[in-house]
Protein backbone atom coordinates (compact mmCIF):
# COMPACT_ATOMS: atom_id res chain seq x y z
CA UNK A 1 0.00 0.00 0.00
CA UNK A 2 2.71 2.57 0.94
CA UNK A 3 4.59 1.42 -1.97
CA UNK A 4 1.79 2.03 -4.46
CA UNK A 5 1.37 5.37 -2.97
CA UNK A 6 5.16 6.79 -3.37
CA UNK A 7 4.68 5.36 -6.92
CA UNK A 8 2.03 7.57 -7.41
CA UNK A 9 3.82 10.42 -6.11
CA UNK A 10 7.04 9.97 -7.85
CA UNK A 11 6.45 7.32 -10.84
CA UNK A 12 4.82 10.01 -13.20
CA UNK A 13 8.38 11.94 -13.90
CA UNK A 14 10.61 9.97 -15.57
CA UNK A 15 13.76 11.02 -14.62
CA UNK A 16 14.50 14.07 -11.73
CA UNK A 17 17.50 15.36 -10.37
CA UNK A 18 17.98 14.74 -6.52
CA UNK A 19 19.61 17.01 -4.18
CA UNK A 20 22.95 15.25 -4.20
CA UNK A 21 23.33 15.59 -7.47
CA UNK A 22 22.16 12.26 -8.66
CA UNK A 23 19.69 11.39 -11.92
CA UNK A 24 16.97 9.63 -10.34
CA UNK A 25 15.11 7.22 -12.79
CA UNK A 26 11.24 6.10 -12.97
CA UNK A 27 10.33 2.59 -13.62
CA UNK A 28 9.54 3.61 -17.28
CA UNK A 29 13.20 4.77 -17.80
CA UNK A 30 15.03 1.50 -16.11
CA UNK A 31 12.34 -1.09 -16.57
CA UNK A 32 13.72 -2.78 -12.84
CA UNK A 33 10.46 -4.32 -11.65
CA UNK A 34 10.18 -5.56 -7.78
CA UNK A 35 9.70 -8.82 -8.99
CA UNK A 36 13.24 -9.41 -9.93
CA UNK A 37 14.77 -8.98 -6.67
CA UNK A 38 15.56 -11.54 -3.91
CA UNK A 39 12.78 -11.28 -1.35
CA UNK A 40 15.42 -11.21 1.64
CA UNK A 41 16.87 -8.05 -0.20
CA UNK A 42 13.69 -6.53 -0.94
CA UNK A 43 12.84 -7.76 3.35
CA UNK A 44 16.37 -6.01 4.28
CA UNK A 45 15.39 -2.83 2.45
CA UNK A 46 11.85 -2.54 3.74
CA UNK A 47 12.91 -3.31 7.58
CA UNK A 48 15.63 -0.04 7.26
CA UNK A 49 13.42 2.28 5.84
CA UNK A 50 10.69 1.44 8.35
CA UNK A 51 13.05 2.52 10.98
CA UNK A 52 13.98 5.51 8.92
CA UNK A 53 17.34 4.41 7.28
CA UNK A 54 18.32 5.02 3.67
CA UNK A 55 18.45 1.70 1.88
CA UNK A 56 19.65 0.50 -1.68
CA UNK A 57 20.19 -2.29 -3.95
CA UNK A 58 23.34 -1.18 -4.98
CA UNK A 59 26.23 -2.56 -7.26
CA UNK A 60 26.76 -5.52 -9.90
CA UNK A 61 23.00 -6.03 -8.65
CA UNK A 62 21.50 -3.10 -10.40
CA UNK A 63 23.52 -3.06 -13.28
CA UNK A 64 22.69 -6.68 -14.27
CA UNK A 65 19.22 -6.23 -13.99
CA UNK A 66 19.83 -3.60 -16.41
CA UNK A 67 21.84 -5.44 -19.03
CA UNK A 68 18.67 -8.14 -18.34
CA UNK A 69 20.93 -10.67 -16.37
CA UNK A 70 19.83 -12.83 -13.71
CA UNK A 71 21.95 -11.25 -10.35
CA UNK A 72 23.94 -13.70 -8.57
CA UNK A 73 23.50 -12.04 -5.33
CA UNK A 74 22.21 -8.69 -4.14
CA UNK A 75 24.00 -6.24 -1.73
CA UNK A 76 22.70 -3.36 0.05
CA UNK A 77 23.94 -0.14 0.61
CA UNK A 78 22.56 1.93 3.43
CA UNK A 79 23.02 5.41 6.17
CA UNK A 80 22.43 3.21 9.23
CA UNK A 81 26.02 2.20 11.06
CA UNK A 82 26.78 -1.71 11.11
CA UNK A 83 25.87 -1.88 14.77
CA UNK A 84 22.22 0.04 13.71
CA UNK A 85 21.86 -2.48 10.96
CA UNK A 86 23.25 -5.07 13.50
CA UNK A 87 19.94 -4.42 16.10
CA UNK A 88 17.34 -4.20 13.52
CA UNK A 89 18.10 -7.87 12.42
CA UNK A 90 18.10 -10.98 14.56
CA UNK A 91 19.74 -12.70 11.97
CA UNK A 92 22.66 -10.82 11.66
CA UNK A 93 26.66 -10.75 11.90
CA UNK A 94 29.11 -7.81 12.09
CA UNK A 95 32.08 -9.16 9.97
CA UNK A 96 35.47 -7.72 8.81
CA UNK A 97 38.20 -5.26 10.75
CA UNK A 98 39.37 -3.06 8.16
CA UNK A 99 35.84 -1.96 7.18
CA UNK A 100 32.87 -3.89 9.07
CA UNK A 101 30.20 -4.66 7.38
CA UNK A 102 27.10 -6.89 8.01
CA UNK A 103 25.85 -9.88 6.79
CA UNK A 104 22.22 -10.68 6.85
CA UNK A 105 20.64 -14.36 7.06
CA UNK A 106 17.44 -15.51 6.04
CA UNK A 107 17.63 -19.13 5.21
CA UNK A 108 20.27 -19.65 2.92
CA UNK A 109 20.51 -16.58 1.54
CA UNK A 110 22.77 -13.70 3.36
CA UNK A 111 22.38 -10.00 2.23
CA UNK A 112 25.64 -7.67 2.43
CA UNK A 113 24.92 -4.32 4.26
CA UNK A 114 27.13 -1.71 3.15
CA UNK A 115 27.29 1.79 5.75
CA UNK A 116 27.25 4.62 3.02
CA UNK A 117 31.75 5.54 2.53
CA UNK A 118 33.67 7.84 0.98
CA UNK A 119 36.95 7.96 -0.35
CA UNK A 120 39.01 9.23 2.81
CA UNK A 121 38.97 12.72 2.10
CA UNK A 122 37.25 13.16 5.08
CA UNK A 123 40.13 12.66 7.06
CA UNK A 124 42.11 15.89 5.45
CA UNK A 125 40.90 18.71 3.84
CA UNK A 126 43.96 19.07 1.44
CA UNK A 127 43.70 15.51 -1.35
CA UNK A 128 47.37 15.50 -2.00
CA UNK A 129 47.56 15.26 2.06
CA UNK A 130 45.39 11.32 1.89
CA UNK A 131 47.34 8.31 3.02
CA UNK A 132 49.20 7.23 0.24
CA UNK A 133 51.75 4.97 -0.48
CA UNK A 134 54.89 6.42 -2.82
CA UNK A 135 52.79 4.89 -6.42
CA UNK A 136 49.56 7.05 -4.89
CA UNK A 137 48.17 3.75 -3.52
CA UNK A 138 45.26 4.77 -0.98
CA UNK A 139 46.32 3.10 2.37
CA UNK A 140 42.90 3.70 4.09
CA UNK A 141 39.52 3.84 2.61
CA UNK A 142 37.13 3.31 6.03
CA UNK A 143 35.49 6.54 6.45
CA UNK A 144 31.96 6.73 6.39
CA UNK A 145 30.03 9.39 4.31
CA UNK A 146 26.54 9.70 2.65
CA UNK A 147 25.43 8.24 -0.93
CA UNK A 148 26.65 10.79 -2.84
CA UNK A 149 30.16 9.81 -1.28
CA UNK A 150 29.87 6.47 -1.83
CA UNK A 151 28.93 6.46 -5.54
CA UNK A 152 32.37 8.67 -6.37
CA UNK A 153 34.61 6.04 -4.40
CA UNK A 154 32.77 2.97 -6.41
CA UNK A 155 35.28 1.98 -9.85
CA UNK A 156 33.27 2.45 -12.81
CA UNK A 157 30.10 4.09 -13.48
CA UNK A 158 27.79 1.36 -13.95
CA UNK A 159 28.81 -0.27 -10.42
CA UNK A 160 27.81 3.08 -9.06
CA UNK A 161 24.00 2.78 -9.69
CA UNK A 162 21.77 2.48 -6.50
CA UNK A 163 17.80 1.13 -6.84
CA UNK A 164 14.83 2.29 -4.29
CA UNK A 165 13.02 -0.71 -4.83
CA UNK A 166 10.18 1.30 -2.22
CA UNK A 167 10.05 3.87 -4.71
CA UNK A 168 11.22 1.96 -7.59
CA UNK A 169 13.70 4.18 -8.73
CA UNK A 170 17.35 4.44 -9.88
CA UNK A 171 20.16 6.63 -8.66
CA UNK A 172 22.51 7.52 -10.66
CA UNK A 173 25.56 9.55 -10.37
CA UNK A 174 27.48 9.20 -13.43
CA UNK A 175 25.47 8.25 -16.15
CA UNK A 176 26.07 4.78 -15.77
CA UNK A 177 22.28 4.03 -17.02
CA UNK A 178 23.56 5.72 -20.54
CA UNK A 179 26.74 3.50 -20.25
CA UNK A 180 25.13 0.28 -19.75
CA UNK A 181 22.97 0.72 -22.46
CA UNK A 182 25.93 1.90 -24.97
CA UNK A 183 27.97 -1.24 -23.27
CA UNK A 184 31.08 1.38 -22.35
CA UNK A 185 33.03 0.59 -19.76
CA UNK A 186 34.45 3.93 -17.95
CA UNK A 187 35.75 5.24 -14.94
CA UNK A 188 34.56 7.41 -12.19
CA UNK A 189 37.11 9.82 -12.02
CA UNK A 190 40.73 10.40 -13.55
CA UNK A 191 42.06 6.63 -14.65
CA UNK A 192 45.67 7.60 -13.63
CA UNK A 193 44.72 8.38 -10.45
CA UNK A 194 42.21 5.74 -9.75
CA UNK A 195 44.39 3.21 -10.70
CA UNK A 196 46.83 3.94 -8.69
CA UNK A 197 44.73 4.57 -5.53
CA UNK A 198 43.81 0.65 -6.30
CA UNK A 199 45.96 -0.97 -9.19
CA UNK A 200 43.39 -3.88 -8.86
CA UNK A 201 40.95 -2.40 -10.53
CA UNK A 202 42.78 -2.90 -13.95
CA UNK A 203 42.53 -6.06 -13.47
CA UNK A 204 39.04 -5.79 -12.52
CA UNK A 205 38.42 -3.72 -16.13
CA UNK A 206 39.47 -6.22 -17.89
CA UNK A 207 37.26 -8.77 -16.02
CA UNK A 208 34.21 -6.75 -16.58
CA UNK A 209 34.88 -5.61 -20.01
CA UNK A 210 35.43 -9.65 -20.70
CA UNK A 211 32.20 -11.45 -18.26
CA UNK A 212 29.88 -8.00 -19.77
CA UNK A 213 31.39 -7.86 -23.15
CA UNK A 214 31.67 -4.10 -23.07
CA UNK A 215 34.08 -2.00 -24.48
CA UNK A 216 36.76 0.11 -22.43
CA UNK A 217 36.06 3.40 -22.62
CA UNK A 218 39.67 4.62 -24.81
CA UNK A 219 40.47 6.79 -21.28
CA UNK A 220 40.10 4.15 -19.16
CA UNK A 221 42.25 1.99 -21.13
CA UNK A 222 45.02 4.52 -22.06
CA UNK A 223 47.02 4.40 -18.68
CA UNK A 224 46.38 0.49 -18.05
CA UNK A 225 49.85 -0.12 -19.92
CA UNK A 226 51.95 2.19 -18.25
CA UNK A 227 51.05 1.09 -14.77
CA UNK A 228 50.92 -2.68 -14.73
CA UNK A 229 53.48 -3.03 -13.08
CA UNK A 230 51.67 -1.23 -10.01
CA UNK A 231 50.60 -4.87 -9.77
CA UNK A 232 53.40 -6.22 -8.35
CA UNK A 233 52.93 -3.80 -5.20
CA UNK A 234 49.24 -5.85 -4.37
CA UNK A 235 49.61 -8.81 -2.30
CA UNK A 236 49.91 -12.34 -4.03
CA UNK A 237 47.30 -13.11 -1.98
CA UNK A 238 44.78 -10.32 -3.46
CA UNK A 239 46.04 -10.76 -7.02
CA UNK A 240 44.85 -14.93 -6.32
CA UNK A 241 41.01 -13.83 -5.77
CA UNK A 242 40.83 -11.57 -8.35
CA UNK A 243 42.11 -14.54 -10.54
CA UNK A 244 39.86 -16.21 -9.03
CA UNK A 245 36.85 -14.40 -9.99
CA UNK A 246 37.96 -13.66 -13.41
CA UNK A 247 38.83 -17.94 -14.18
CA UNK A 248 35.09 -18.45 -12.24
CA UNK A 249 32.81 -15.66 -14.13
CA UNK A 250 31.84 -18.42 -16.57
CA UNK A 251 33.72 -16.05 -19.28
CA UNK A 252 37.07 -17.41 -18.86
CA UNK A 253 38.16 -17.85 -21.74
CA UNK A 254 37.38 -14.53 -23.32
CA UNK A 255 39.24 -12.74 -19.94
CA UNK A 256 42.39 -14.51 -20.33
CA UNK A 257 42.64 -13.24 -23.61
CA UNK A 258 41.84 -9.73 -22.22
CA UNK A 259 44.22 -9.77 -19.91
CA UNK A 260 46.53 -10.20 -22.66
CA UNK A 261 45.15 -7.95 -24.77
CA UNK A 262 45.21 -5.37 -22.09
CA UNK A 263 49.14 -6.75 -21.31
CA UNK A 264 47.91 -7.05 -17.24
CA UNK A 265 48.74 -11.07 -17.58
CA UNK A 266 52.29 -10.47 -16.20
CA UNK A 267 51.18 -9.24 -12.51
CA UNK A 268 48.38 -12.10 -12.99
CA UNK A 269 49.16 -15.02 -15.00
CA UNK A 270 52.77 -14.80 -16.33
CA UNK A 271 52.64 -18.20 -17.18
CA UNK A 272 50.04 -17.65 -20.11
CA UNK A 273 53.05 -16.22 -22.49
CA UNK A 274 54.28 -19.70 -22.46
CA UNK A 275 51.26 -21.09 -23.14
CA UNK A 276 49.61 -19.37 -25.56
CA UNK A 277 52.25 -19.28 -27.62
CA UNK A 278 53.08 -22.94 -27.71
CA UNK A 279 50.26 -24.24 -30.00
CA UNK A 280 49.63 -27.38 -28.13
CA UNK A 281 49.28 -25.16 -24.81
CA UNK A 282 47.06 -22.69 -26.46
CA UNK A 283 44.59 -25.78 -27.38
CA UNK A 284 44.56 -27.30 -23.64
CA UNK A 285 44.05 -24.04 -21.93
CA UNK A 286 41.10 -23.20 -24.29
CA UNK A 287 39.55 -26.35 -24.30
CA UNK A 288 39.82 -26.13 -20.57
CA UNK A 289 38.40 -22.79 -20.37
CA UNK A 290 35.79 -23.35 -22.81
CA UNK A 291 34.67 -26.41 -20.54
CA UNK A 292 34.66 -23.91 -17.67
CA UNK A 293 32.60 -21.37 -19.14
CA UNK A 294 30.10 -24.15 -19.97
CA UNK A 295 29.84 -26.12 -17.01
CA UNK A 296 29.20 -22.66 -15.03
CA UNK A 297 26.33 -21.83 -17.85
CA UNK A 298 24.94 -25.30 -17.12
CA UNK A 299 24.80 -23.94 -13.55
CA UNK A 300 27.18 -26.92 -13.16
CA UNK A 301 29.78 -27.16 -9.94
CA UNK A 302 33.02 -25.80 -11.12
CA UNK A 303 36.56 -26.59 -9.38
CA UNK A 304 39.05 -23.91 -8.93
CA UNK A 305 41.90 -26.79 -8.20
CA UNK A 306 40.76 -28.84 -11.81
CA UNK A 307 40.73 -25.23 -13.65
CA UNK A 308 44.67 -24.35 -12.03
CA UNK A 309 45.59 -27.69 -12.23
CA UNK A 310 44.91 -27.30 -16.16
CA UNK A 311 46.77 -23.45 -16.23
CA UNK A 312 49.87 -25.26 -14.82
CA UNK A 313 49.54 -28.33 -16.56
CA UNK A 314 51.75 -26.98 -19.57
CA UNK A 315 54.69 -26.13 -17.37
CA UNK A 316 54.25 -29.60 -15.51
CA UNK A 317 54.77 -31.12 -18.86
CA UNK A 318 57.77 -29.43 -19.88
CA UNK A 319 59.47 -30.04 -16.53
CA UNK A 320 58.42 -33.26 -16.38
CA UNK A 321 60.05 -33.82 -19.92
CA UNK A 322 63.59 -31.82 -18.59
CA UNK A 323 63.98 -33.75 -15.65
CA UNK A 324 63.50 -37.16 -17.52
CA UNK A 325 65.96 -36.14 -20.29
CA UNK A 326 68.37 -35.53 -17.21
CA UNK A 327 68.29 -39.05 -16.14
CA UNK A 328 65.51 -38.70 -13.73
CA UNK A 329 63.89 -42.18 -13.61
CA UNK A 330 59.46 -40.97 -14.86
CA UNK A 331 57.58 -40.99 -11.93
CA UNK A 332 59.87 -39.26 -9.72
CA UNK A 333 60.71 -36.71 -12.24
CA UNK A 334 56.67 -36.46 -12.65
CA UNK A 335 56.71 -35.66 -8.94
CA UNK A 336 59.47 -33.64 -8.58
CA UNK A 337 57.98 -31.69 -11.38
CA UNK A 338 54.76 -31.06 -9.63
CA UNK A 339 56.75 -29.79 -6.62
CA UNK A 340 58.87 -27.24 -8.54
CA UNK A 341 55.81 -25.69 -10.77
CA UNK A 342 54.11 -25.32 -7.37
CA UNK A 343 56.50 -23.81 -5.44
CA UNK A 344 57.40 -21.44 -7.95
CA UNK A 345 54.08 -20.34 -9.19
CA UNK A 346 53.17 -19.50 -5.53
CA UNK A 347 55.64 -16.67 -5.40
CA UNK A 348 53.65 -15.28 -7.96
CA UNK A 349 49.88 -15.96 -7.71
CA UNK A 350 49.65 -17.52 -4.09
CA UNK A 351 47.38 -20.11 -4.94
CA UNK A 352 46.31 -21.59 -1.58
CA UNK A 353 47.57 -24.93 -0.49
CA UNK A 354 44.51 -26.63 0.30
CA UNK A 355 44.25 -26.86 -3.61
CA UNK A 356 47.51 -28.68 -3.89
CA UNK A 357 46.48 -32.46 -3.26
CA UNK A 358 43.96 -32.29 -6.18
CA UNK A 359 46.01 -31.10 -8.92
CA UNK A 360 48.73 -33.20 -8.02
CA UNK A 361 46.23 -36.30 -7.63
CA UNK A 362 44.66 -35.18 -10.81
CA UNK A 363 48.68 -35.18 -12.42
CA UNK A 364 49.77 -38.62 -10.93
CA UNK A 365 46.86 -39.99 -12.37
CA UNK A 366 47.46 -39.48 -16.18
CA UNK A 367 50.72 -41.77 -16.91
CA UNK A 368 48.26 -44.31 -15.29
CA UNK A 369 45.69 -44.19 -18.30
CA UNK A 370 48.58 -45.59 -20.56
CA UNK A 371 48.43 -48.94 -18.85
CA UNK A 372 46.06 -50.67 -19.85
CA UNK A 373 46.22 -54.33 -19.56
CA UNK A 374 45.58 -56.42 -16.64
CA UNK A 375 44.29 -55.38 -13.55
CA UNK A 376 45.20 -51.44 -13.59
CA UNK A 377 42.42 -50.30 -15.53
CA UNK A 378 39.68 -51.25 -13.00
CA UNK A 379 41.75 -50.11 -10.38
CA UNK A 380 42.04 -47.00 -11.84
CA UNK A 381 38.28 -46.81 -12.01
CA UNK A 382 37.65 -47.34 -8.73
CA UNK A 383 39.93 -43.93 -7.83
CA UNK A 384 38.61 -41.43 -6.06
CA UNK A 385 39.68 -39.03 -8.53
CA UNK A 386 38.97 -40.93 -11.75
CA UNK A 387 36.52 -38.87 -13.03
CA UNK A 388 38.21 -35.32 -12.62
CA UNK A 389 41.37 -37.06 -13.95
CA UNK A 390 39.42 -38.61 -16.90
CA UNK A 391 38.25 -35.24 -17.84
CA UNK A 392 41.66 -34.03 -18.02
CA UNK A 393 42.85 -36.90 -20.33
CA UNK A 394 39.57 -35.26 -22.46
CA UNK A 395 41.63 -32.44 -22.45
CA UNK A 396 44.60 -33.33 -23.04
CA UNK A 397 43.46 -35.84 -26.12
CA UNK A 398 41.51 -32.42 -27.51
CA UNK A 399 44.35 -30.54 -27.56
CA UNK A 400 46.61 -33.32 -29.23
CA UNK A 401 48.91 -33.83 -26.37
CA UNK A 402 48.17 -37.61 -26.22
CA UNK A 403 46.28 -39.63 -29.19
CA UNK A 404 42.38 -39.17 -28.90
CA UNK A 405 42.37 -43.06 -29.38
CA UNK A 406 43.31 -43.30 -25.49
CA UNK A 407 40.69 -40.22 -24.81
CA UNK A 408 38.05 -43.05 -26.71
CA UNK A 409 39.16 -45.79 -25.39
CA UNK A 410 38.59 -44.95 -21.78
CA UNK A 411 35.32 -43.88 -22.69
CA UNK A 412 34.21 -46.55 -23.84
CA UNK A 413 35.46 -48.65 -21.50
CA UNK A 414 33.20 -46.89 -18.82
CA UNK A 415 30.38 -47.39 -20.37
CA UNK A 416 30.73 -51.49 -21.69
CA UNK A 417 29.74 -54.59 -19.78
CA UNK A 418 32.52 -56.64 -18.06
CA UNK A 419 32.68 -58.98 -20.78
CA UNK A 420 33.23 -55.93 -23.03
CA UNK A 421 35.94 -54.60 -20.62
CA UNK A 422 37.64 -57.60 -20.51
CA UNK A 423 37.98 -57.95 -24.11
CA UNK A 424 39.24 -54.58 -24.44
CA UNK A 425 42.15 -55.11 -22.40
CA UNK A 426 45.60 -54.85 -24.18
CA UNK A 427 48.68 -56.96 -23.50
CA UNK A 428 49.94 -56.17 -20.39
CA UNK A 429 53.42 -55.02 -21.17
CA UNK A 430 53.89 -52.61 -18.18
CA UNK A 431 57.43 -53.44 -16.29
CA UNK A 432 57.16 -55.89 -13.25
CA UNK A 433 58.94 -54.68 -10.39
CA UNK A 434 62.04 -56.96 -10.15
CA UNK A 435 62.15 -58.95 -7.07
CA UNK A 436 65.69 -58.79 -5.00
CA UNK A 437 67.27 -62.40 -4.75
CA UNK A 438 68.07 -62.76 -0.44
CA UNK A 439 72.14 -63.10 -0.17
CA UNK A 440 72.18 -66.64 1.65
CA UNK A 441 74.74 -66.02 4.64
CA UNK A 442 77.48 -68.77 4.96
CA UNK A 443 76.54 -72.10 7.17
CA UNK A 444 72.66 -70.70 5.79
CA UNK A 445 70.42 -73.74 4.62
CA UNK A 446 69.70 -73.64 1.11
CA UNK A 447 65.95 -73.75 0.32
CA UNK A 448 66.27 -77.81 0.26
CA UNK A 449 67.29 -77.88 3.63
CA UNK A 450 70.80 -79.41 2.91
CA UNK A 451 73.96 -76.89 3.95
CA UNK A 452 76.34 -75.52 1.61
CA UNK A 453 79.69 -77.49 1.23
């Protein structure tokens, strides 16, 4: 009923300029209809403007209902304090120490709550006073402030759109309506200066121009190549989750080759020079990706440790291959190899540890599907990680690593009866371990009982 009411007050214009500055949209200029958003959101917004908070659907939210895309979750942006927001819902944590924010349950879905920030300049009247490192980095960002605030700290102008879902209207601060709709990708502020305040968000450009398929606005791009190396300044550990979310946004493929394209792949994923231009590498990793992409547009489970354990594969391989030319007997140069890539690549990207015994499971595995006689196929089948490891040997046979008869054959021999199986089976010509011979001691008995003379 209230709803209806401010609808009727407000929905007639379709656009008006708010005090702060902002474009405010009508329904009939963003099309956003209540119906399209979570009902614990839409539950979290209603509770804090009953007690006479500002709240907003704010974000990746707004803008994908935009483009038409389903959200994958919704956050909220709001005046209230975390401990306000904290009392007004039973079902409610406080999380974080930098910056709290708070994280609202109902069922199984949680709602961020987001106090209102700005960009520190609160804490100085002069800008060229802010904490900064020597590259301009910000080194504090955890100052409340009102909307208006909040939308100029946000990245790029369609992430700084904010939706009244009371009064069914959008905010917006910097046009980012116009730019979603023109598919430009720009941001809030000088680039230079952004960018170094944050040098993640070039990587996050390129992840947004790949997962929206937008185009960089030509300022936004131009100072992307003279500061990448800003990267190396962000913690491995920070540069790992934005990886992360990039290899997971079910457009993986088309980001790595934006990274690259952007030349932001060295303070991410130096390893993709190698592979990309190695043609055999460039199959793998985009048959992998591709997979990827699919599985998460099949709303199919995903694994981080398969989809790294395919990015590293390539340099596996080739020390694999240098350690066996060196007189390293295969297996232990296989593991040895594993060991080395891993250490390595940590330096770099940080990838956590807990990943570790699934790629290397997933590794060991594949000299394994070249024996194929006797009992080691249906051992093989019985592994706990046959399946992920099977899919690899897909990938590998696709790119024309190993011979796509092996790929077939195992495929097959999944799906056959056991009499099928067992005719399958090839000769067995795998090397026995050889058995040591005991050294009889003197005075021993020989195996007949009699001494020795």
């Amino acid at each position: 009923m209230i709803r209806r009411i401010i609808n009727k007050v407000f929905g007639r214009n379709k656009s008006r300029l708010a005090d702060s500055g902002a474009k405010i949209l009508a329904r009939s200029a963003h099309g956003i209809r209540p119906d399209q958003i979570d009902d614990c959101a839409l539950k979290v917004c209603e509770t804090l403007a009953g007690a006479h908070y500002k709240a907003y659907l704010v974000g990746g939210a707004v803008r994908d209902l935009l483009l038409g895309n389903t959200p994958k979750d919704f956050d909220v942006a709001t005046d209230a304090t975390p401990d306000e927001v904290r009392r007004l819902f039973r079902r409610s944590r406080i999380i974080g120490r930098r910056f709290q924010i708070v994280h609202v349950m109902c069922g199984r879905v949680t709602i961020e709550v987001t106090t209102f920030r700005s960009n520190g300049q609160k804490e100085t009247e002069d800008e060229d006073e802010r904490p900064t490192d020597e590259h301009g980095r910000l080194l504090t960002d955890n100052v409340f402030g009102n909307m208006a605030d909040d939308a100029a700290r946000r990245d790029f102008t369609i992430n700084a759109l904010y939706y009244d879902p009371l009064r069914e209207e959008v905010h917006d601060y910097f046009d980012g309506v116009a730019d979603c709709k023109k598919r430009v990708l720009r941001m809030i502020g000088d680039p230079e200066t952004r960018y170094r305040e944050d040098p993640v968000r070039m990587l996050r450009a390129a992840r947004f121009a790949a997962k929206l398929d937008f185009k960089i606005d030509e300022a936004t791009r131009k100072p992307v190549s003279t500061l990448a190396p800003l990267l190396a300044n962000i913690p491995r550990a920070r540069i790992f989750d934005e990886a992360l979310k990039l290899l997971m946004s079910g457009h993986a493929l088309r980001g790595v080759h934006q990274l690259r394209a952007e030349g932001l792949h060295h303070g991410m994923l130096p390893l993709l020079d190698t592979i990309l231009d190695d043609p055999t590498g460039e199959r793998f990793i985009t048959a992998a990706l591709r997979t990827t992409d699919l599985r998460i547009a099949q709303d199919k489970p995903a694994s981080p440790a398969f989809l790294f354990g395919a990015l590293l594969w390539p340099q596996v391989l080739q020390r694999w291959h240098a350690l066996e030319a060196a007189g390293e007997k295969p297996q232990p140069a296989l593991f040895l190899a594993m060991d080395d890539v891993l250490d390595a690549q940590r330096v770099q990207l940080s990838i956590p540890r807990r990943y570790d015994g699934m790629m290397k499971e997933i590794w060991a595995l594949q000299p394994r599907f070249e024996q194929r006689g006797g009992q080691r196929p249906y051992r093989l089948l019985e592994h706990p990680r046959f399946r992920a490891a099977y899919d690899f040997l897909l990938l590998r046979a696709e790119s024309g690593e190993v011979d796509a008869e092996l790929g077939d054959w195992w495929t097959r021999f999944q799906d056959v009866d056991d009499d099928a199986r067992t005719a399958m089976l090839l000769a067995d010509t795998a090397p026995r371990p050889r058995r040591k011979r005991k050294r009889k001691k003197p005075g021993e008995a020989t195996a007949g009982g009699e001494q020795p003379a």
